[in-house]
Structures are given as structure tokens and as C-alpha cells.
Protein backbone atom coordinates (compact mmCIF):
# COMPACT_ATOMS: atom_id res chain seq x y z
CA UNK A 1 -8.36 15.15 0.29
CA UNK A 2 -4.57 14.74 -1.13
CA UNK A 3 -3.63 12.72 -3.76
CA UNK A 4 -2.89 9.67 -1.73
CA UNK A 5 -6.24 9.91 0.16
CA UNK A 6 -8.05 9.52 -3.41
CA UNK A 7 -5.90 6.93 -4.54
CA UNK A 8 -6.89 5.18 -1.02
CA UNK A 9 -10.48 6.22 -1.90
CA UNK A 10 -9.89 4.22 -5.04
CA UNK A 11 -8.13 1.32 -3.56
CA UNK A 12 -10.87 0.71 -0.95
CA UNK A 13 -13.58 0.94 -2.92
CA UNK A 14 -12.17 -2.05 -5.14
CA UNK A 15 -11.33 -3.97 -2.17
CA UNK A 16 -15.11 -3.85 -1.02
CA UNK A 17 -16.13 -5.80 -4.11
CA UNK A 18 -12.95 -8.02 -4.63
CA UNK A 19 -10.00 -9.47 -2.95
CA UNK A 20 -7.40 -7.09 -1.71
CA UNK A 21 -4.98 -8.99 -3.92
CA UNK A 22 -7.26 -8.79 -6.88
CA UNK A 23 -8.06 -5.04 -6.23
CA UNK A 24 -4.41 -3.90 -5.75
CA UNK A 25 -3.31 -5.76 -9.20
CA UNK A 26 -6.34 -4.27 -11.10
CA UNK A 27 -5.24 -0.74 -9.85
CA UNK A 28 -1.44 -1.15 -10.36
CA UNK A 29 -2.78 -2.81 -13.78
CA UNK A 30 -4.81 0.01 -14.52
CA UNK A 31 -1.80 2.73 -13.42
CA UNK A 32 0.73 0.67 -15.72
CA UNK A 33 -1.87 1.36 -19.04
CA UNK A 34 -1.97 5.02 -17.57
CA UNK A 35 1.26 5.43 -18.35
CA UNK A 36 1.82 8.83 -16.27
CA UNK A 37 3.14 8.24 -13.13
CA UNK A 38 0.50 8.51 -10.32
CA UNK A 39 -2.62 10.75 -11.14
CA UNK A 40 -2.54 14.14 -9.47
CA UNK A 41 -5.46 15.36 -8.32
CA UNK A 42 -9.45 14.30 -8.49
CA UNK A 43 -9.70 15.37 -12.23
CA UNK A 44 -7.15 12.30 -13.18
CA UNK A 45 -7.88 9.64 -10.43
CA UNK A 46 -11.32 10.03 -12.48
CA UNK A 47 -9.64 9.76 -15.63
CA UNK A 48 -7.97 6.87 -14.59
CA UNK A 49 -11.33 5.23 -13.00
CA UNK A 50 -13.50 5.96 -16.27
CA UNK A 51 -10.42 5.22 -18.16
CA UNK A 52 -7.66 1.85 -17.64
CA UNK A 53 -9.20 0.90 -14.25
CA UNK A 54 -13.10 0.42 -15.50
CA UNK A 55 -11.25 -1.51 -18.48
CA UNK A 56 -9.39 -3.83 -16.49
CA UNK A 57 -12.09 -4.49 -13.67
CA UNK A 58 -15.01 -5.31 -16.06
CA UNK A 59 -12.09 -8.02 -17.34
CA UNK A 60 -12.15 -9.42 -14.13
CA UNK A 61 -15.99 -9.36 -12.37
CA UNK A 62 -17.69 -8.59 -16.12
CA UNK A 63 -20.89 -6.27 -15.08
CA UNK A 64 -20.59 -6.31 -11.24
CA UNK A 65 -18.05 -3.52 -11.76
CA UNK A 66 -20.47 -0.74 -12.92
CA UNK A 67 -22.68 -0.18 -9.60
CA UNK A 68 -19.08 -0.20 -7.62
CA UNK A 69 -17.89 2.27 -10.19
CA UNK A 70 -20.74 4.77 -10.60
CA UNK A 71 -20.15 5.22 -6.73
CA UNK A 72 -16.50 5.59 -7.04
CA UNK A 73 -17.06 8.21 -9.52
CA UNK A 74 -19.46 9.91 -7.83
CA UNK A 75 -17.21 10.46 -4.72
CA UNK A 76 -14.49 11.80 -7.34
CA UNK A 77 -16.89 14.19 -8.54
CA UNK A 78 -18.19 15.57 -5.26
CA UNK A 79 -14.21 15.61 -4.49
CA UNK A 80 -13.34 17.39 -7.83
CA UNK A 81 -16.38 20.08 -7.29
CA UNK A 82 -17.27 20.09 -3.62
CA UNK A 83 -19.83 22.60 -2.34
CA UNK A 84 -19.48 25.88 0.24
CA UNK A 85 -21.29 24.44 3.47
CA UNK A 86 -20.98 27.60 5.99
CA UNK A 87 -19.78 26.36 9.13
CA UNK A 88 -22.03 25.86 12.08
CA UNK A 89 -21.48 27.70 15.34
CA UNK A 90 -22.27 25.42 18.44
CA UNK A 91 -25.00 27.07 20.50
CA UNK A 92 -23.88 28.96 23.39
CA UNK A 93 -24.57 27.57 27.16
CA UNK A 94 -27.74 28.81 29.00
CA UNK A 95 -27.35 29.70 32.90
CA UNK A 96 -30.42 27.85 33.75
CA UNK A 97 -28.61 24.74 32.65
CA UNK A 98 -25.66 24.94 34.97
CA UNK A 99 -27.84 26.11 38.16
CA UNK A 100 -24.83 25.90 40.50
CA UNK A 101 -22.37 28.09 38.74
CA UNK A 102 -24.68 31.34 39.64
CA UNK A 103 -23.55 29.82 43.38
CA UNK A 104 -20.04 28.99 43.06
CA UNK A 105 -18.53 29.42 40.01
CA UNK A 106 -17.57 26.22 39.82
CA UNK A 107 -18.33 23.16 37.96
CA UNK A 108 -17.94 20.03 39.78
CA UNK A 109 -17.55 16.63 37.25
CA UNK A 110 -17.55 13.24 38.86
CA UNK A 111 -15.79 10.47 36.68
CA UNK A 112 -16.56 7.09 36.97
CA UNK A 113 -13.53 5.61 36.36
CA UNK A 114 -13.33 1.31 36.65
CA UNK A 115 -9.71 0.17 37.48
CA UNK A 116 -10.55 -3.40 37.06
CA UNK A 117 -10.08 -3.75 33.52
CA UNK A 118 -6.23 -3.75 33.18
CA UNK A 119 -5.71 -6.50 31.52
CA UNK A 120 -8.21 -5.98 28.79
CA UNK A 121 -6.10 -2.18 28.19
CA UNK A 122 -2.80 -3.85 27.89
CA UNK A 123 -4.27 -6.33 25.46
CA UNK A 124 -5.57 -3.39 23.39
CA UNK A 125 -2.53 -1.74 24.12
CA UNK A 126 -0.19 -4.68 22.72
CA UNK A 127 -2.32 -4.85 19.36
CA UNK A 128 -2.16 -1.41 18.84
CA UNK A 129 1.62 -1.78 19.29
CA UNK A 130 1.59 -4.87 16.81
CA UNK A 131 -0.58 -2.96 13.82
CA UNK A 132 0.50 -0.39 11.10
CA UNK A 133 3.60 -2.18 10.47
CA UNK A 134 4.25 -1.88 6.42
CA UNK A 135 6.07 -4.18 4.72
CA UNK A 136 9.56 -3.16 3.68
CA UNK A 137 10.07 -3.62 -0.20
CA UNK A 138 13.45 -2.76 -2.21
CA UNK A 139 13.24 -2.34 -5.72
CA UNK A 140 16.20 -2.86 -8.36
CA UNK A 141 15.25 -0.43 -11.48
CA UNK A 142 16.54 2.14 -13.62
CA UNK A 143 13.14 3.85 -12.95
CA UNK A 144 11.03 4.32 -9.58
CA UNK A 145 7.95 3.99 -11.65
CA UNK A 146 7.39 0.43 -10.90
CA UNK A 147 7.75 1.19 -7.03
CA UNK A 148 5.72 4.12 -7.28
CA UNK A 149 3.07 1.94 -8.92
CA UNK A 150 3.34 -0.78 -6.13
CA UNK A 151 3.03 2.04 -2.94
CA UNK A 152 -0.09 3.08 -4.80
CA UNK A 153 -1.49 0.08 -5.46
CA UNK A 154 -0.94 -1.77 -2.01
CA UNK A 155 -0.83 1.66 0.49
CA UNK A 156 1.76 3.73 2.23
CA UNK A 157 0.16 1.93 5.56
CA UNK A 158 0.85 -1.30 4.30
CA UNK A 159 4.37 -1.25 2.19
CA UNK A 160 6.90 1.44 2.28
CA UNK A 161 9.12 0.85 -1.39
CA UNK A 162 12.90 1.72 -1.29
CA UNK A 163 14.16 1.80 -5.42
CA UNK A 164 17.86 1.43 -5.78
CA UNK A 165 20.30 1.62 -9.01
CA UNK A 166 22.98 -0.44 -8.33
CA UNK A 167 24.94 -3.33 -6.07
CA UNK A 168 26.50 -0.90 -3.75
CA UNK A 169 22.50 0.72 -3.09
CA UNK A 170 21.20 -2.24 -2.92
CA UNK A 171 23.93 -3.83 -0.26
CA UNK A 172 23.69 -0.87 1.87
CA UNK A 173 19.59 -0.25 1.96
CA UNK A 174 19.33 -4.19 2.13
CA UNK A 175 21.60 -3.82 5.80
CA UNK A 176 19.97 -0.41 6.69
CA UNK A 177 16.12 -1.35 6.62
CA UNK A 178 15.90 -5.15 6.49
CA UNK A 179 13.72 -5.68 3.88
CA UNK A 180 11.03 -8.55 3.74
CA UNK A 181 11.74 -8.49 -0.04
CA UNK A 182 13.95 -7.45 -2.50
CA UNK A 183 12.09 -6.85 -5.80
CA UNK A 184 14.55 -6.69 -9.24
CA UNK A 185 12.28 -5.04 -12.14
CA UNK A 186 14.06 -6.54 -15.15
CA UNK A 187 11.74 -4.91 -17.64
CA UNK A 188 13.20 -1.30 -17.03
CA UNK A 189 16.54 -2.97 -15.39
CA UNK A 190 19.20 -1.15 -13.47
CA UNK A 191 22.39 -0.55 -14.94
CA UNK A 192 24.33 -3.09 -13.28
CA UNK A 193 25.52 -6.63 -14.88
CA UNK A 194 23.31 -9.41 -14.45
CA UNK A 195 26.09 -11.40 -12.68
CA UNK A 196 26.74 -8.70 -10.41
CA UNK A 197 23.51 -8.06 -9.37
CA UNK A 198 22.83 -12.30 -9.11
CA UNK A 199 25.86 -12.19 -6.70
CA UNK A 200 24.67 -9.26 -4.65
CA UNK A 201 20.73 -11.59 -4.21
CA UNK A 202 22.41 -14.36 -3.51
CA UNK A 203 24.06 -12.31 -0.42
CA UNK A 204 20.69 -11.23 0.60
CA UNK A 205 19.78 -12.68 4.04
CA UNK A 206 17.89 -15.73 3.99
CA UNK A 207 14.59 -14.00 5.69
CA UNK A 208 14.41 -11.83 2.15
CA UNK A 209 12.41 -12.88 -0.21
CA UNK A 210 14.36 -11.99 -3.77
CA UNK A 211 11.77 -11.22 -6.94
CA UNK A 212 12.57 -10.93 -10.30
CA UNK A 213 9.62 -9.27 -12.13
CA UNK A 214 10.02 -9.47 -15.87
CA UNK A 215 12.14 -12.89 -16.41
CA UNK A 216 10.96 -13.19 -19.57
CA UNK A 217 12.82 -10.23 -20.88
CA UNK A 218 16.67 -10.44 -22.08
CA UNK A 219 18.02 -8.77 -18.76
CA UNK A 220 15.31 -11.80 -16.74
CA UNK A 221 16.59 -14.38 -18.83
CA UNK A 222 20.34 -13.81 -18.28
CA UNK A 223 19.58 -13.17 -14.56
CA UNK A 224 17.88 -16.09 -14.25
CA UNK A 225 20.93 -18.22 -15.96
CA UNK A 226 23.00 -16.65 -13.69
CA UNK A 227 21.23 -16.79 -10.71
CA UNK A 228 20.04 -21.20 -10.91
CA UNK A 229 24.29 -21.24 -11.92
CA UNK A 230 24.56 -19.55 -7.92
CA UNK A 231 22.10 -21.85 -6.41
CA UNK A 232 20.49 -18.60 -5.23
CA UNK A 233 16.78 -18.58 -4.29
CA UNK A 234 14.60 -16.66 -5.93
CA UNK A 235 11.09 -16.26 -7.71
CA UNK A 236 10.55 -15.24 -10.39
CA UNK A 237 7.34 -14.02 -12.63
CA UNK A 238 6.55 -12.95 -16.50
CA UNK A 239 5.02 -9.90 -16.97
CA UNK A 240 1.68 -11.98 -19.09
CA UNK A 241 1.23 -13.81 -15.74
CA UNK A 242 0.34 -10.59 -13.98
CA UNK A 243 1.61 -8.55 -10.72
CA UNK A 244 -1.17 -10.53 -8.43
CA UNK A 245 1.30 -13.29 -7.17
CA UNK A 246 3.82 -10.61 -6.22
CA UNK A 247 1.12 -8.86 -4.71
CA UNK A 248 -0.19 -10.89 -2.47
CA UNK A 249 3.30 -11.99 -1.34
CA UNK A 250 3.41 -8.08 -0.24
CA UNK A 251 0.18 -8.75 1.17
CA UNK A 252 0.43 -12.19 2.85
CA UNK A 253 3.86 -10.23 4.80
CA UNK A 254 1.95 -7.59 6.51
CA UNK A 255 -0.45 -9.54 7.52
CA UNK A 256 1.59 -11.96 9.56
CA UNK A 257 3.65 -8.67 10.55
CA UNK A 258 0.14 -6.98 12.00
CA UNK A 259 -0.97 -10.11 14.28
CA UNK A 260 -0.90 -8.93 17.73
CA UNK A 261 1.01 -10.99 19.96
CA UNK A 262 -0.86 -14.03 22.09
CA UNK A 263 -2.09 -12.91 25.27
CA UNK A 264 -0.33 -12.67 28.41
């Protein structure tokens, strides 16, 4: 299992006790108090379970966490250590069990095969079409921690994270990919001039969803000024108030993007 498989392991373990919004802030939470990027390997997902993430999820369900947890860790371990099994061969075919291929040599296989069920395949067909559709995020920073952090929490199935460093970036990725939202981390901030940037979100289509995470930093302040002076949309959260809202807003987008379509 790769990195992002344990990470997943992680994720969807938390989401089988708690809401997927609460889950993915507790883990990108816990991976902010880690401090070092995304764990690599078994050994430091497990650090990071027994460490930050067993912190912050007894904070939020108190002593439901630990049966959820001793699981979690378990799998890690088994992960981190797993044992030589010898592969099994299949057992080979007996004649006696194919009497006619002593007579021909052949093996005739009759298929029953129903053609009347059409329209139930193109309905499957059509939501399998509709799902696996991630949610397009673009990230203002200096840094591509915080978007890191957010792919990890949420899953590479459901949000693919674009970071760019400055108005030209943004402008071009922002007509490129369409993004559902455009996420401005103000507590490690690009290097670009609040007013500049405020300008460039205020351009943003009016299906995008601008973000600023941080506003009650210096750089959130003044792009706040600058962006009620613009009349420009725009949310905006303080870093004591959590990463759930903007979560869930990731969340709440794929899931209208993965309903199949109404039947035919």
C-alpha cells in the first residue's frame, strides 16, 4: 500500500465513526500540528495516528475514539510489518471432470445471455459516467503545504488542488481548469499585493466560489478591506473557527457533481 492508500486507510476509518466533514478537518487538523508535510510511509501515518490525530479526535467524540483507533493502528502495524504468506498454486484440472475433451478436444460453453435489460445497463452506464468527478480547487499561497494538506484530507478521488503564486497563475489556471473554487491562504500569502490579487477574485467567474482562509491575519485583513471596497463576493474564515466550513463546501461540490443524471 502507497502512501496515499494509508492516508485513505486513515481517512476512511474516521469517516466510519464521524461525518466526512468532521473526519477530513480532524485529519487536515491533525496534519497541520504534524508540521511535516504528508507522512511517508506506515511508520509516520502511525506517528501521526498515535500522535496529533488521536489528540484532536478524542477533542471531538471524547472516548468513542479509542476502539476506532486501536483498529486503525492495528492495520498500520500489520502494514508497517506484514508477514511472508507463500502463494497458493490453483489445483490443476482432472480429465474425469471434462469427460468430453478425451472426445473432441473441445470445450463447448453455453452463455445465457438476457438482452432485455437495456435500459437498466444504460442507467448504470450513465451513473458510472456521472461519478469520480473531483472537485477542482485553486489555491493562492506562497507554499503548497496548505493544498497538500487539503488533497490529503478530502482525497485525490474527490478534489484535485491546483496552488498558484501570483495574478498571472491564477488568471490563467482559473481559464484552463474552471475551478469550483478559488481558495486564497492568507496565513502563508502569495507574494502579490492585496489589491492586485482582490482585483484578479473579483474577475473570477461568478460559478467560483472565492475563499479567503486566514482573514484574521494582516494580509486577510487588508484583503478583506480591499475586496468589500470591490463589491467582490467572497467568504471568508479565521483560522480559530476551523477548516470544517471550507471543507464541507469542498464536500457539498462533489457531491452535487457525482449525482447521476435523471433517468431517461
Amino acid at each position: 500500500m502507497n502512501m496515499q492508500g494509508e492516508v485513505q486507510l486513515v481517512r476512511e476509518t474516521l469517516e466510519g465513526i464521524v461525518e466526512p466533514s468532521v473526519a477530513t478537518s480532524v485529519l487536515f487538523d491533525s496534519l497541520s500540528v504534524w508540521g511535516r508535510g504528508i507522512p511517508q510511509g506506515p511508520s509516520e501515518v502511525l506517528e501521526l495516528v498515535r500522535g496529533p490525530l488521536k489528540d484532536m479526535l478524542h477533542r471531538r467524540i471524547g472516548d468513542e475514539a479509542g476502539p476506532a483507533l486501536a483498529v486503525l493502528e492495528a492495520h498500520l502495524i500489520s502494514i508497517a510489518n506484514p508477514v511472508s504468506v507463500p502463494p497458493s498454486l490453483p489445483p490443476e484440472p482432472l480429465e474425469d471432470d471434462f469427460p468430453e475433451l478425451e472426445e473432441s478436444g473441445d470445450l463447448d460453453v453455453v452463455l445465457d445471455i438476457d438482452f432485455d435489460e437495456d435500459d437498466e445497463n444504460d442507467t448504470m452506464t450513465a451513473q458510472m459516467t456521472a461519478m469520480e468527478q473531483p472537485v477542482i480547487v485553486l489555491v493562492v499561497a506562497g507554499y503548497r503545504e496548505f493544498a497538500q494538506r487539503l488533497t490529503a484530507a478530502i482525497g485525490m478521488e474527490r478534489v484535485h488542488t491546483i496552488t498558484v503564486g501570483d495574478v498571472n497563475e491564477l488568471r490563467h489556471s482559473a481559464f484552463s481548469t474552471s475551478p469550483q473554487i478559488v481558495v486564497v491562504d492568507a496565513a502563508q500569502p502569495a507574494a502579490v499585493a492585496a489589491p492586485d490579487l482582490a482585483r484578479a477574485l473579483k474577475a473570477l467567474p461568478d460559478a467560483t466560489i472565492s475563499f479567503v482562509w486566514g482573514e484574521e491575519t494582516r494580509y486577510g485583513k487588508e484583503l478583506r478591506l480591499r475586496l468589500e471596497q470591490l463589491e467582490a463576493r467572497s467568504l471568508f474564515l479565521a483560522r480559530e473557527e476551523g477548516i470544517e466550513p471550507l471543507l464541507d463546501l469542498v464536500l457539498s461540490r462533489y457531491k452535487t457533481a457525482t449525482l447521476p443524471p435523471p433517468p431517461r
